[in-house]
PDB file of N, CA and C in Angstrom:
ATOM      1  N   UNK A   1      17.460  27.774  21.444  1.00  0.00           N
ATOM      2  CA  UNK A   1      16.898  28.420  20.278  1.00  0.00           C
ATOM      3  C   UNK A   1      17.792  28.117  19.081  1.00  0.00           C
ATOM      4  N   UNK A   2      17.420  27.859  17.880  1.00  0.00           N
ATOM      5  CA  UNK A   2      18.267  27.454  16.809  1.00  0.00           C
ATOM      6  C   UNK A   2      16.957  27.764  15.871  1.00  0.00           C
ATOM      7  N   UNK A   3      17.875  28.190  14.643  1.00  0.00           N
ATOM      8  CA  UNK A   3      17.430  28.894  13.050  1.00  0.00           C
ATOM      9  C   UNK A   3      16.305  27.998  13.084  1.00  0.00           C
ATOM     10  N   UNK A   4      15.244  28.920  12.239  1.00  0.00           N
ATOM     11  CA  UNK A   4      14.179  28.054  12.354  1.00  0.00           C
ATOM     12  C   UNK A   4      12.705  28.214  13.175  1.00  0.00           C
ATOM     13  N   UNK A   5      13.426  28.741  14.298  1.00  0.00           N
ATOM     14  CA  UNK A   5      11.922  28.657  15.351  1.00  0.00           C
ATOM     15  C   UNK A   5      11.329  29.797  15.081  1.00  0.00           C
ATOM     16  N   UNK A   6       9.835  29.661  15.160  1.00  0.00           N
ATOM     17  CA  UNK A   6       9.023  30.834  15.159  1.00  0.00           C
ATOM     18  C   UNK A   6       8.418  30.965  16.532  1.00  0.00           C
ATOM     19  N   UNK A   7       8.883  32.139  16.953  1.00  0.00           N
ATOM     20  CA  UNK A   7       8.120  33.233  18.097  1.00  0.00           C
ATOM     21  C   UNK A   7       7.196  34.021  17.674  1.00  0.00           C
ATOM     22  N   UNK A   8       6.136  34.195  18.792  1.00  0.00           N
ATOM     23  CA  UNK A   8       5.017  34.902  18.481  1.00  0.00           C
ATOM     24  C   UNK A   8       5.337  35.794  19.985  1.00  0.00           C
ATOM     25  N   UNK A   9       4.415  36.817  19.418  1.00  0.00           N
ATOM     26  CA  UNK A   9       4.108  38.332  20.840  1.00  0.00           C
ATOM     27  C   UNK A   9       3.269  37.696  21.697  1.00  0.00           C
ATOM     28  N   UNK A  10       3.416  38.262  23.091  1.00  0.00           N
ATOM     29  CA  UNK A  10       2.234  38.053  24.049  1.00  0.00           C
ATOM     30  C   UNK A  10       1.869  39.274  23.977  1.00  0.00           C
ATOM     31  N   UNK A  11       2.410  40.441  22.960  1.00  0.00           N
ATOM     32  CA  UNK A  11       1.600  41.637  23.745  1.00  0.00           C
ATOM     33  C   UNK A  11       0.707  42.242  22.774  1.00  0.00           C
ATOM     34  N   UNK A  12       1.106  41.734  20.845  1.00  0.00           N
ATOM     35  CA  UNK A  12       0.223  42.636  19.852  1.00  0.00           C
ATOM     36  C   UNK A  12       0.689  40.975  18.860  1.00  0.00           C
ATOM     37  N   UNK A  13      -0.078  41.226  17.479  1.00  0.00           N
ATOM     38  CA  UNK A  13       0.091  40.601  16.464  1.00  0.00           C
ATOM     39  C   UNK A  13       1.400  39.755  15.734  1.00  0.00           C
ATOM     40  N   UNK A  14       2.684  40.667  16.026  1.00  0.00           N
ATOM     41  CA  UNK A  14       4.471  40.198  15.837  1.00  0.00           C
ATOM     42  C   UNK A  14       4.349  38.858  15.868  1.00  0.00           C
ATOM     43  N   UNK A  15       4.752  38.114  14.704  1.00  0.00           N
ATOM     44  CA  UNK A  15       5.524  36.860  14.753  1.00  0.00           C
ATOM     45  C   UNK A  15       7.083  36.687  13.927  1.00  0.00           C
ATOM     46  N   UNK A  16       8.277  36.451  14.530  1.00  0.00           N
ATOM     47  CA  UNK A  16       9.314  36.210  14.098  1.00  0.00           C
ATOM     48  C   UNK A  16       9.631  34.746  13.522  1.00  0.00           C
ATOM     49  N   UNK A  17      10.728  34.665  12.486  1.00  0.00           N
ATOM     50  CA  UNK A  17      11.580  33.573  12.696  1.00  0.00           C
ATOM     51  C   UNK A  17      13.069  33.670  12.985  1.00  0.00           C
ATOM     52  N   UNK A  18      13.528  32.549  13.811  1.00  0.00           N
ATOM     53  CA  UNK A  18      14.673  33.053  14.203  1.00  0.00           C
ATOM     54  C   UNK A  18      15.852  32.550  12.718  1.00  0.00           C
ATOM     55  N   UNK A  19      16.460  33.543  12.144  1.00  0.00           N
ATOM     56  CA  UNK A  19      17.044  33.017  11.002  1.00  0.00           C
ATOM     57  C   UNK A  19      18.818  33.003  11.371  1.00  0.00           C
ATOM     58  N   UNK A  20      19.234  33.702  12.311  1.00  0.00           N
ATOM     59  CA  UNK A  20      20.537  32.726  12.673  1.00  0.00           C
ATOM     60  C   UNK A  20      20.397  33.048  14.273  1.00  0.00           C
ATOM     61  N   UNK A  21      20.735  31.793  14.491  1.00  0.00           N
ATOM     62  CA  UNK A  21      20.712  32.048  16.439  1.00  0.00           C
ATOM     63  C   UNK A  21      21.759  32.503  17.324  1.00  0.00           C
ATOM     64  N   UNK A  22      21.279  32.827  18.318  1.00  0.00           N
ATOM     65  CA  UNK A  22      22.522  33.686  19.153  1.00  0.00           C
ATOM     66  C   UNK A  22      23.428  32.884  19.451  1.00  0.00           C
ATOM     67  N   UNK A  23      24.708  32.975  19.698  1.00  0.00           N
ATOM     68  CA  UNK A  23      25.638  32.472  20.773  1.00  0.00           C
ATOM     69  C   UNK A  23      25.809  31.824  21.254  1.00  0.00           C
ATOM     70  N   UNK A  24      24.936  32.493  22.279  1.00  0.00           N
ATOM     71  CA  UNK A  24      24.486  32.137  24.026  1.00  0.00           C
ATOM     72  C   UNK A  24      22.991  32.122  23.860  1.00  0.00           C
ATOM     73  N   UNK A  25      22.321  31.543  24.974  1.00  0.00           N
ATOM     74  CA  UNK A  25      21.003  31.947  25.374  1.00  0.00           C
ATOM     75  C   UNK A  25      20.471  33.258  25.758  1.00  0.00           C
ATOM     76  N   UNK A  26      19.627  33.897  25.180  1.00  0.00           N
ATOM     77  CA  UNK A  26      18.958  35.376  25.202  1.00  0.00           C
ATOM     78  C   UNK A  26      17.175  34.991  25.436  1.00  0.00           C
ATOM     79  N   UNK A  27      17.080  36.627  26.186  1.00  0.00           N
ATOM     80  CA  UNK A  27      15.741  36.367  26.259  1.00  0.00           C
ATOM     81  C   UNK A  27      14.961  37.482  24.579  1.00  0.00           C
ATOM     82  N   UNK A  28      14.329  37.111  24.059  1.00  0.00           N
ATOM     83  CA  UNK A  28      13.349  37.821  22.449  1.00  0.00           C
ATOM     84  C   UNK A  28      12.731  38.401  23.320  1.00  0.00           C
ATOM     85  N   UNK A  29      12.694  39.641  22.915  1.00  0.00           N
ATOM     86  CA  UNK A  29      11.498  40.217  23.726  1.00  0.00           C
ATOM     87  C   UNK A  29      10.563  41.195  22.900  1.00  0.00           C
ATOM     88  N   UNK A  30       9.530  41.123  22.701  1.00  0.00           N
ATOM     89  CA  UNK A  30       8.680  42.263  21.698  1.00  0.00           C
ATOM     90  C   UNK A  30       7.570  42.927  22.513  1.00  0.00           C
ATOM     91  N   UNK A  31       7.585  44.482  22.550  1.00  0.00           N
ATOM     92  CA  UNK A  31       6.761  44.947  23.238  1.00  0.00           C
ATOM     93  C   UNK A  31       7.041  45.295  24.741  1.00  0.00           C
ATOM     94  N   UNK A  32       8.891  44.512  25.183  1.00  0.00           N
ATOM     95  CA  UNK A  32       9.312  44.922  26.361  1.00  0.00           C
ATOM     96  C   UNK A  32       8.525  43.474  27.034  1.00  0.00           C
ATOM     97  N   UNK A  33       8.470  42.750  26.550  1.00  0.00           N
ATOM     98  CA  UNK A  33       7.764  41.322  27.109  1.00  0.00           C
ATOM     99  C   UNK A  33       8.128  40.349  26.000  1.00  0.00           C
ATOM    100  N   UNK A  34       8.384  38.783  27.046  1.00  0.00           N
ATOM    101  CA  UNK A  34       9.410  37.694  26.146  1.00  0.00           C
ATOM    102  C   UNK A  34       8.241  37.646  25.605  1.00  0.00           C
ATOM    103  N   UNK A  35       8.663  36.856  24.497  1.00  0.00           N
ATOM    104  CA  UNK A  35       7.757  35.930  22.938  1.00  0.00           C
ATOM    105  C   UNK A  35       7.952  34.610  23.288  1.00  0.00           C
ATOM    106  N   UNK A  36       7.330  33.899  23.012  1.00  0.00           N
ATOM    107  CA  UNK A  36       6.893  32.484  22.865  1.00  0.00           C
ATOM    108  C   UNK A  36       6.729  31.861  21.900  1.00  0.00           C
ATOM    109  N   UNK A  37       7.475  30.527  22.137  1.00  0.00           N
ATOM    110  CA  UNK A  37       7.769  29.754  20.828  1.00  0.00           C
ATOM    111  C   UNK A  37       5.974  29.039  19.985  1.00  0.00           C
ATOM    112  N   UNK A  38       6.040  28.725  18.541  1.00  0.00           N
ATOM    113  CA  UNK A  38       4.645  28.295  18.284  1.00  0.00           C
ATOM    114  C   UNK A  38       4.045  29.036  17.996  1.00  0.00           C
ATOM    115  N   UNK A  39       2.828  28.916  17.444  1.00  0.00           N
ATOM    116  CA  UNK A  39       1.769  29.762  17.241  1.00  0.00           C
ATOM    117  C   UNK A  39       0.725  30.426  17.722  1.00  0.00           C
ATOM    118  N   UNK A  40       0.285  31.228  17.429  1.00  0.00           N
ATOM    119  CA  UNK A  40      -1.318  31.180  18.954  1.00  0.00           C
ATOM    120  C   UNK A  40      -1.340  32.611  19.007  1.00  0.00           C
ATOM    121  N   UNK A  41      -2.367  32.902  19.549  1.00  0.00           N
ATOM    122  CA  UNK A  41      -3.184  34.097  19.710  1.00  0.00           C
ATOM    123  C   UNK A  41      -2.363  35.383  20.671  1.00  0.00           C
ATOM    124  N   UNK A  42      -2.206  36.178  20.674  1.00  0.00           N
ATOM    125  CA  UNK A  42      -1.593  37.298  21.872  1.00  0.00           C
ATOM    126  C   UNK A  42      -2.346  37.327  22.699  1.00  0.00           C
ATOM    127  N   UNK A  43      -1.139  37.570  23.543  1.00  0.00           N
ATOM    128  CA  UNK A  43      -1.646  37.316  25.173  1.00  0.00           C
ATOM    129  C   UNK A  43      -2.570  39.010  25.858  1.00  0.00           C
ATOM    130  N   UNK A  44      -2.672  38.812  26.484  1.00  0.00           N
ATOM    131  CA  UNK A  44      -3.118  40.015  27.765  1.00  0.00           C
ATOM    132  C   UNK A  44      -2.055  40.724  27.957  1.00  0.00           C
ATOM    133  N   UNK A  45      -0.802  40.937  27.606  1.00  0.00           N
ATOM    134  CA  UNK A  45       0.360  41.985  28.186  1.00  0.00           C
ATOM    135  C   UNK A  45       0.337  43.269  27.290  1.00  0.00           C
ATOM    136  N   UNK A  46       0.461  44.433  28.393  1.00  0.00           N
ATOM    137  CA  UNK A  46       0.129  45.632  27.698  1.00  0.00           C
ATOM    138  C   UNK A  46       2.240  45.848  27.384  1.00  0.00           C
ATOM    139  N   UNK A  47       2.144  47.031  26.100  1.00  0.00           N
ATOM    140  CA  UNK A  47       3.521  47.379  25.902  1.00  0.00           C
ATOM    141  C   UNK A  47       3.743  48.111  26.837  1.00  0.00           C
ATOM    142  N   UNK A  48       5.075  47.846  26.855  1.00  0.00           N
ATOM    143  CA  UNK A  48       6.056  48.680  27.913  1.00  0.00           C
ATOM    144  C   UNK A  48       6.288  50.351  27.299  1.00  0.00           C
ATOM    145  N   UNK A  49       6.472  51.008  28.202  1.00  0.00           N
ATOM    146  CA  UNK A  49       7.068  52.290  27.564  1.00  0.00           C
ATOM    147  C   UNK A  49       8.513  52.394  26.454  1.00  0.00           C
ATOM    148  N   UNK A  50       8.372  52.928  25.255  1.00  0.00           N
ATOM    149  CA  UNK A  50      10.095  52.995  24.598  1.00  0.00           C
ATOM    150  C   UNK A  50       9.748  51.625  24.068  1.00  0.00           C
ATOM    151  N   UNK A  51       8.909  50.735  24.060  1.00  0.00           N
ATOM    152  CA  UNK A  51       9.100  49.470  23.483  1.00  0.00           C
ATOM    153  C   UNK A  51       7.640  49.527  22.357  1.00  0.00           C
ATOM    154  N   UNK A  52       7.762  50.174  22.062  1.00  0.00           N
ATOM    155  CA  UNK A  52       6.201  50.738  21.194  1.00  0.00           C
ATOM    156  C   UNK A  52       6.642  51.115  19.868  1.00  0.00           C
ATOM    157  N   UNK A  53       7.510  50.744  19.207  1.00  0.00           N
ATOM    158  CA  UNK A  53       8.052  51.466  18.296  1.00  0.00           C
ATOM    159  C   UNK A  53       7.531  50.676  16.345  1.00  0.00           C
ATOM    160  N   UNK A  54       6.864  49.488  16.772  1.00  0.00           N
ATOM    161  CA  UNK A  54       6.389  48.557  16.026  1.00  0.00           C
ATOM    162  C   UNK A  54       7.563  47.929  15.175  1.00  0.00           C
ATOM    163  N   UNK A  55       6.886  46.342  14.663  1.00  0.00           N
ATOM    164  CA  UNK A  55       8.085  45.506  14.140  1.00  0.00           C
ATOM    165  C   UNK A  55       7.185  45.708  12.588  1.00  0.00           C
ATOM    166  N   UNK A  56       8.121  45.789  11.545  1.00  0.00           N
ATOM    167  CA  UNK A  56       7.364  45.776  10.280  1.00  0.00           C
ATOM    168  C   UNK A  56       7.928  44.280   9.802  1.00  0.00           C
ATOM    169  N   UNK A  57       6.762  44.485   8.737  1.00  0.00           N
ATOM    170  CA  UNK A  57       6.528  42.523   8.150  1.00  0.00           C
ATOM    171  C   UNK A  57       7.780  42.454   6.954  1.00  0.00           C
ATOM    172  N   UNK A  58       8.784  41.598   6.812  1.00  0.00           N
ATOM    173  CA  UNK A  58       9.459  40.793   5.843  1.00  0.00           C
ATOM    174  C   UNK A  58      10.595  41.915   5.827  1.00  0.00           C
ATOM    175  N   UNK A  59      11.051  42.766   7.204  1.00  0.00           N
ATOM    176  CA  UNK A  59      12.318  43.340   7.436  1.00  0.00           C
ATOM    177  C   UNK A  59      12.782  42.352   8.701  1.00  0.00           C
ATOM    178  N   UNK A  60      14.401  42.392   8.330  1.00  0.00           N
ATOM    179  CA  UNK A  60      15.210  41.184   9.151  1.00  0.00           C
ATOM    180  C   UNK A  60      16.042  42.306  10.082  1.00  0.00           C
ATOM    181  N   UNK A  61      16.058  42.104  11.613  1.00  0.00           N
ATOM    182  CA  UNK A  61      16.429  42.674  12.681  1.00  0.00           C
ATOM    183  C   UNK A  61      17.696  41.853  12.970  1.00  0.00           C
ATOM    184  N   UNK A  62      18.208  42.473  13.323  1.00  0.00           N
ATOM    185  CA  UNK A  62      19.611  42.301  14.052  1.00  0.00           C
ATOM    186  C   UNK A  62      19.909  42.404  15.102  1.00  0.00           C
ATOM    187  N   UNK A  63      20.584  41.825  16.314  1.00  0.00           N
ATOM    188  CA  UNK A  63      21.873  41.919  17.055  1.00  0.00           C
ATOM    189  C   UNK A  63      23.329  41.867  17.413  1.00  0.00           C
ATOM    190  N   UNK A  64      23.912  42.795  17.154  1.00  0.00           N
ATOM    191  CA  UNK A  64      25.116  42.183  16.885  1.00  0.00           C
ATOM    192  C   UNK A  64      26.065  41.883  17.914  1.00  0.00           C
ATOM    193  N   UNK A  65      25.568  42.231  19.252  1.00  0.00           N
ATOM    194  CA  UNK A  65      25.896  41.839  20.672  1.00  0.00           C
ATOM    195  C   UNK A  65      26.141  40.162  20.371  1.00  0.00           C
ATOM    196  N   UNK A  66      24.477  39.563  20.068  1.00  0.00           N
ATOM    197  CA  UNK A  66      24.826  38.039  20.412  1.00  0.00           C
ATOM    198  C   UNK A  66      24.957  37.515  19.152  1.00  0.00           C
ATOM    199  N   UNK A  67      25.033  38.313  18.128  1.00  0.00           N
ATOM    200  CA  UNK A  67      24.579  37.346  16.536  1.00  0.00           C
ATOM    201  C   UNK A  67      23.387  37.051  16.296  1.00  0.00           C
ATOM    202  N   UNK A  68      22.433  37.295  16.864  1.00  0.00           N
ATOM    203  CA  UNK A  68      21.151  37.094  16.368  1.00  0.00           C
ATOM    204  C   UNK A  68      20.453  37.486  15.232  1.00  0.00           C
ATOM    205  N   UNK A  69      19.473  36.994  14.412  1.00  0.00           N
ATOM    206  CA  UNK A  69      18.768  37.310  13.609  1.00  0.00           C
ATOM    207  C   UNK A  69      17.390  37.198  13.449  1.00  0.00           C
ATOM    208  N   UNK A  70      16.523  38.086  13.107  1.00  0.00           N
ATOM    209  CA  UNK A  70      15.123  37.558  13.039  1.00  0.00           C
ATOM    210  C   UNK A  70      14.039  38.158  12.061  1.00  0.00           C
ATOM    211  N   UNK A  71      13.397  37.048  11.468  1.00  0.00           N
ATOM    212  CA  UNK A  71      12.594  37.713  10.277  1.00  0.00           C
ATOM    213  C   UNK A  71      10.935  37.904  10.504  1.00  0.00           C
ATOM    214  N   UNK A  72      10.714  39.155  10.326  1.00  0.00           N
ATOM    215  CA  UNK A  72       9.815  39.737  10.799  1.00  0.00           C
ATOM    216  C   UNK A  72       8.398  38.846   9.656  1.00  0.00           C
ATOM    217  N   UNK A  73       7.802  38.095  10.282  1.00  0.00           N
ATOM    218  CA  UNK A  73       6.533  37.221   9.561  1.00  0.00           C
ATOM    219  C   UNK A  73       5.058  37.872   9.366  1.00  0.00           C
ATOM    220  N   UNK A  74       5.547  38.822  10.609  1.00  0.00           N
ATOM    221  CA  UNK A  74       3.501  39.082  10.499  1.00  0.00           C
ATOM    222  C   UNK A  74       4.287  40.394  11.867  1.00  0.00           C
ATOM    223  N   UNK A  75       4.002  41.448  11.006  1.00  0.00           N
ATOM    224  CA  UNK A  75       3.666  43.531  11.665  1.00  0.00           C
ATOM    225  C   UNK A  75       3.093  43.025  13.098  1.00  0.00           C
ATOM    226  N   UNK A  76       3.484  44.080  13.851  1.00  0.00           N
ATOM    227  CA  UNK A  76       2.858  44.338  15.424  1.00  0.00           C
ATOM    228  C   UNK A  76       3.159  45.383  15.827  1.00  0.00           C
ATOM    229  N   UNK A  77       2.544  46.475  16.712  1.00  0.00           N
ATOM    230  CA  UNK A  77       2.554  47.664  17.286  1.00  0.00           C
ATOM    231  C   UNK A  77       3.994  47.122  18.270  1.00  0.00           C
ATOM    232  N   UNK A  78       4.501  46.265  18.752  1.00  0.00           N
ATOM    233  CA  UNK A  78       5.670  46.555  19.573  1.00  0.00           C
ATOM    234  C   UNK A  78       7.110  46.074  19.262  1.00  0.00           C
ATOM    235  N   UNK A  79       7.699  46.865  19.701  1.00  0.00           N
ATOM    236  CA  UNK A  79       9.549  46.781  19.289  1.00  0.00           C
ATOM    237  C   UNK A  79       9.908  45.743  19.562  1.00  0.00           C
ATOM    238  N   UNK A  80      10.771  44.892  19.178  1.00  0.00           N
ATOM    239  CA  UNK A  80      11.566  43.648  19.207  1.00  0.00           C
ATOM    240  C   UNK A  80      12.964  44.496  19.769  1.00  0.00           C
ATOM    241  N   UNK A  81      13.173  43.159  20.802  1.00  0.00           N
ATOM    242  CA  UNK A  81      14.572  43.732  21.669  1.00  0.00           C
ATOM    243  C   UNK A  81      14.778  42.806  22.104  1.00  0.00           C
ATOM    244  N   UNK A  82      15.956  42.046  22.232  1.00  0.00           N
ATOM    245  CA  UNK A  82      16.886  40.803  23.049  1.00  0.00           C
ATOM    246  C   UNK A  82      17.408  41.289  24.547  1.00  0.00           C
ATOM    247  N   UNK A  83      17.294  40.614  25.586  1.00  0.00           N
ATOM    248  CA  UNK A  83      17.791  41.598  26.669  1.00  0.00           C
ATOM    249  C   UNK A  83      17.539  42.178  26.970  1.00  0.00           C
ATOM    250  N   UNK A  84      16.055  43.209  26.422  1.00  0.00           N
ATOM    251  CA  UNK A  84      16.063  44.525  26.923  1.00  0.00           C
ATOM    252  C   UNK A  84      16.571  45.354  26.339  1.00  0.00           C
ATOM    253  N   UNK A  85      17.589  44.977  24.893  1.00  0.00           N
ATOM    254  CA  UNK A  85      18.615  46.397  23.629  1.00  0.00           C
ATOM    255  C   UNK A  85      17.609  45.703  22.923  1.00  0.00           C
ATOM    256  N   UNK A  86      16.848  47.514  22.651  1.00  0.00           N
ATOM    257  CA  UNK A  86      16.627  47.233  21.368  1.00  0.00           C
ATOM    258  C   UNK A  86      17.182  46.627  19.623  1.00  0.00           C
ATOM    259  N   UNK A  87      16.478  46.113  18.795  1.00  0.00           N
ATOM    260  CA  UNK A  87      17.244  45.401  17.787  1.00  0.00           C
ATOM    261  C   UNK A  87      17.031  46.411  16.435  1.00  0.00           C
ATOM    262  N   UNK A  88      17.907  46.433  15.287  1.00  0.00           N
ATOM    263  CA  UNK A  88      18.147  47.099  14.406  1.00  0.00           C
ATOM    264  C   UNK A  88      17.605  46.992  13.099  1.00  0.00           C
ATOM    265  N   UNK A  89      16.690  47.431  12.153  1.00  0.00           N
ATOM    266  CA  UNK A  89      16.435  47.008  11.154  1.00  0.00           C
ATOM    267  C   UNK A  89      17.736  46.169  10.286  1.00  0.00           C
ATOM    268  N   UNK A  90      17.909  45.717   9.847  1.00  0.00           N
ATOM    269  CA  UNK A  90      19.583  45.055   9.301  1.00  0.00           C
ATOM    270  C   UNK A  90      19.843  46.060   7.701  1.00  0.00           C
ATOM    271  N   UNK A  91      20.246  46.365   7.441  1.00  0.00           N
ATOM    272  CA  UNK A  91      20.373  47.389   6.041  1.00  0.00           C
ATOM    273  C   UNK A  91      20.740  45.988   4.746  1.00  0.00           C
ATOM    274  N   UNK A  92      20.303  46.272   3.815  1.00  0.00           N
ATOM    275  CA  UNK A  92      20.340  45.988   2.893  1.00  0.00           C
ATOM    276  C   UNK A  92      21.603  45.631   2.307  1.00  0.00           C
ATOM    277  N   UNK A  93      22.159  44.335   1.393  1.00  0.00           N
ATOM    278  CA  UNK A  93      23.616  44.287   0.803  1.00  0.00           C
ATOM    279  C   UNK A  93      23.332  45.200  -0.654  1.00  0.00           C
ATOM    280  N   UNK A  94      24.469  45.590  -1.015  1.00  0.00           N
ATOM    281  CA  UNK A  94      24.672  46.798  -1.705  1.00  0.00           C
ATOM    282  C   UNK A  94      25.378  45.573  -3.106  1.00  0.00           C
ATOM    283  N   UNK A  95      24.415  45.887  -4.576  1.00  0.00           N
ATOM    284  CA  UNK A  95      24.714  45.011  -4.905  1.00  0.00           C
ATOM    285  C   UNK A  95      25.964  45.465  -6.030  1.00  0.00           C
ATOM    286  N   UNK A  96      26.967  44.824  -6.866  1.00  0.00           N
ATOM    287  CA  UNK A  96      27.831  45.099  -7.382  1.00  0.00           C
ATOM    288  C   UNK A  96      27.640  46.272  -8.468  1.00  0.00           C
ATOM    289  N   UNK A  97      28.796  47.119  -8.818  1.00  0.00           N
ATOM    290  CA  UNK A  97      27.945  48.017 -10.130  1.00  0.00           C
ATOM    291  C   UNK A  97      27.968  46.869 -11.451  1.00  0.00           C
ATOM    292  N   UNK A  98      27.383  47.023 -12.711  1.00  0.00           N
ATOM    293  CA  UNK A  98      27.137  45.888 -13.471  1.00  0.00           C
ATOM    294  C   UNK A  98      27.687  46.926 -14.958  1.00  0.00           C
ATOM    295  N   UNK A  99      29.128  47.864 -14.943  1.00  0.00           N
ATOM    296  CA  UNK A  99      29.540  48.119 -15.863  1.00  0.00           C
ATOM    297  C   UNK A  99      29.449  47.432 -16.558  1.00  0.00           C
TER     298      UNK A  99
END
Protein backbone atom coordinates (compact mmCIF):
# COMPACT_ATOMS: atom_id res chain seq x y z
CA UNK A 1 0.00 0.00 0.00
CA UNK A 2 1.61 3.42 -0.73
CA UNK A 3 0.05 7.23 -0.73
CA UNK A 4 -2.21 7.38 -3.30
CA UNK A 5 -4.37 4.26 -3.44
CA UNK A 6 -7.99 4.43 -3.25
CA UNK A 7 -10.01 1.80 -1.20
CA UNK A 8 -13.52 1.30 -1.43
CA UNK A 9 -16.12 -0.60 1.36
CA UNK A 10 -17.47 -4.02 0.74
CA UNK A 11 -19.98 -3.25 3.28
CA UNK A 12 -21.75 0.55 2.61
CA UNK A 13 -20.80 3.55 0.21
CA UNK A 14 -16.94 4.64 2.11
CA UNK A 15 -14.24 5.32 -0.27
CA UNK A 16 -10.73 6.32 1.11
CA UNK A 17 -7.41 7.57 -0.11
CA UNK A 18 -4.52 6.39 1.42
CA UNK A 19 -2.58 9.82 2.04
CA UNK A 20 0.52 8.56 4.01
CA UNK A 21 1.11 4.78 4.28
CA UNK A 22 1.77 2.59 7.13
CA UNK A 23 5.06 1.20 8.12
CA UNK A 24 4.35 -2.18 7.86
CA UNK A 25 1.57 -3.96 6.09
CA UNK A 26 -2.03 -3.52 7.77
CA UNK A 27 -5.24 -4.79 7.06
CA UNK A 28 -8.10 -1.13 6.22
CA UNK A 29 -10.95 -2.24 7.44
CA UNK A 30 -14.46 -0.28 7.21
CA UNK A 31 -17.51 -1.62 8.68
CA UNK A 32 -15.32 -4.37 10.64
CA UNK A 33 -14.61 -5.85 7.00
CA UNK A 34 -11.25 -5.25 4.72
CA UNK A 35 -11.72 -2.58 1.76
CA UNK A 36 -10.54 -3.14 -1.55
CA UNK A 37 -8.34 -1.45 -3.71
CA UNK A 38 -10.19 0.44 -7.08
CA UNK A 39 -13.41 1.34 -7.63
CA UNK A 40 -16.74 -0.50 -7.79
CA UNK A 41 -19.89 -1.03 -6.26
CA UNK A 42 -20.29 -2.47 -2.36
CA UNK A 43 -20.28 -5.71 -1.73
CA UNK A 44 -22.95 -8.02 0.20
CA UNK A 45 -21.13 -7.70 3.77
CA UNK A 46 -23.34 -6.70 6.54
CA UNK A 47 -21.51 -4.26 9.45
CA UNK A 48 -20.08 -5.72 12.27
CA UNK A 49 -21.23 -4.70 15.71
CA UNK A 50 -19.15 -1.32 17.34
CA UNK A 51 -18.05 -0.88 13.69
CA UNK A 52 -21.21 1.20 12.73
CA UNK A 53 -20.12 4.38 13.76
CA UNK A 54 -19.95 5.96 10.03
CA UNK A 55 -16.88 7.55 8.08
CA UNK A 56 -17.70 11.29 7.16
CA UNK A 57 -16.64 12.78 3.63
CA UNK A 58 -13.29 15.14 3.34
CA UNK A 59 -12.28 14.31 7.27
CA UNK A 60 -8.65 12.65 7.40
CA UNK A 61 -8.39 9.57 9.96
CA UNK A 62 -5.50 8.55 11.63
CA UNK A 63 -3.35 5.83 13.12
CA UNK A 64 -0.80 6.43 15.05
CA UNK A 65 0.11 2.76 15.92
CA UNK A 66 1.31 2.30 12.18
CA UNK A 67 1.42 5.97 10.73
CA UNK A 68 -1.31 5.68 8.64
CA UNK A 69 -3.46 8.13 7.00
CA UNK A 70 -6.65 8.28 5.13
CA UNK A 71 -8.89 10.70 3.36
CA UNK A 72 -12.32 10.16 3.63
CA UNK A 73 -13.69 10.59 -0.44
CA UNK A 74 -17.23 9.58 -0.37
CA UNK A 75 -19.52 9.14 3.60
CA UNK A 76 -20.57 5.48 4.56
CA UNK A 77 -22.63 4.12 7.48
CA UNK A 78 -19.38 2.09 8.70
CA UNK A 79 -16.27 2.88 10.91
CA UNK A 80 -12.86 2.72 9.41
CA UNK A 81 -10.36 0.69 11.58
CA UNK A 82 -6.79 -0.83 10.69
CA UNK A 83 -6.41 -4.15 12.53
CA UNK A 84 -9.46 -4.16 14.05
CA UNK A 85 -8.42 -0.33 16.32
CA UNK A 86 -10.58 1.77 15.50
CA UNK A 87 -9.12 5.08 13.63
CA UNK A 88 -9.36 8.76 14.85
CA UNK A 89 -10.80 11.73 13.22
CA UNK A 90 -7.13 13.63 12.95
CA UNK A 91 -7.82 17.28 14.66
CA UNK A 92 -7.13 20.15 12.88
CA UNK A 93 -3.50 22.34 12.84
CA UNK A 94 -4.05 25.31 14.98
CA UNK A 95 -3.08 28.18 12.91
CA UNK A 96 -0.58 31.01 14.18
CA UNK A 97 -2.14 34.16 16.10
CA UNK A 98 -1.70 37.01 13.27
CA UNK A 99 -0.97 39.99 15.93
Amino acid sequence: MKAGTRLRSGVCTATVVVVRAPASPVSVECGGQPMAEGAGPAGEAELAPGYDGGALLGKRYEDPASGLELLCTKGGAGSLSVDGRLLSVKDAKSLPASD
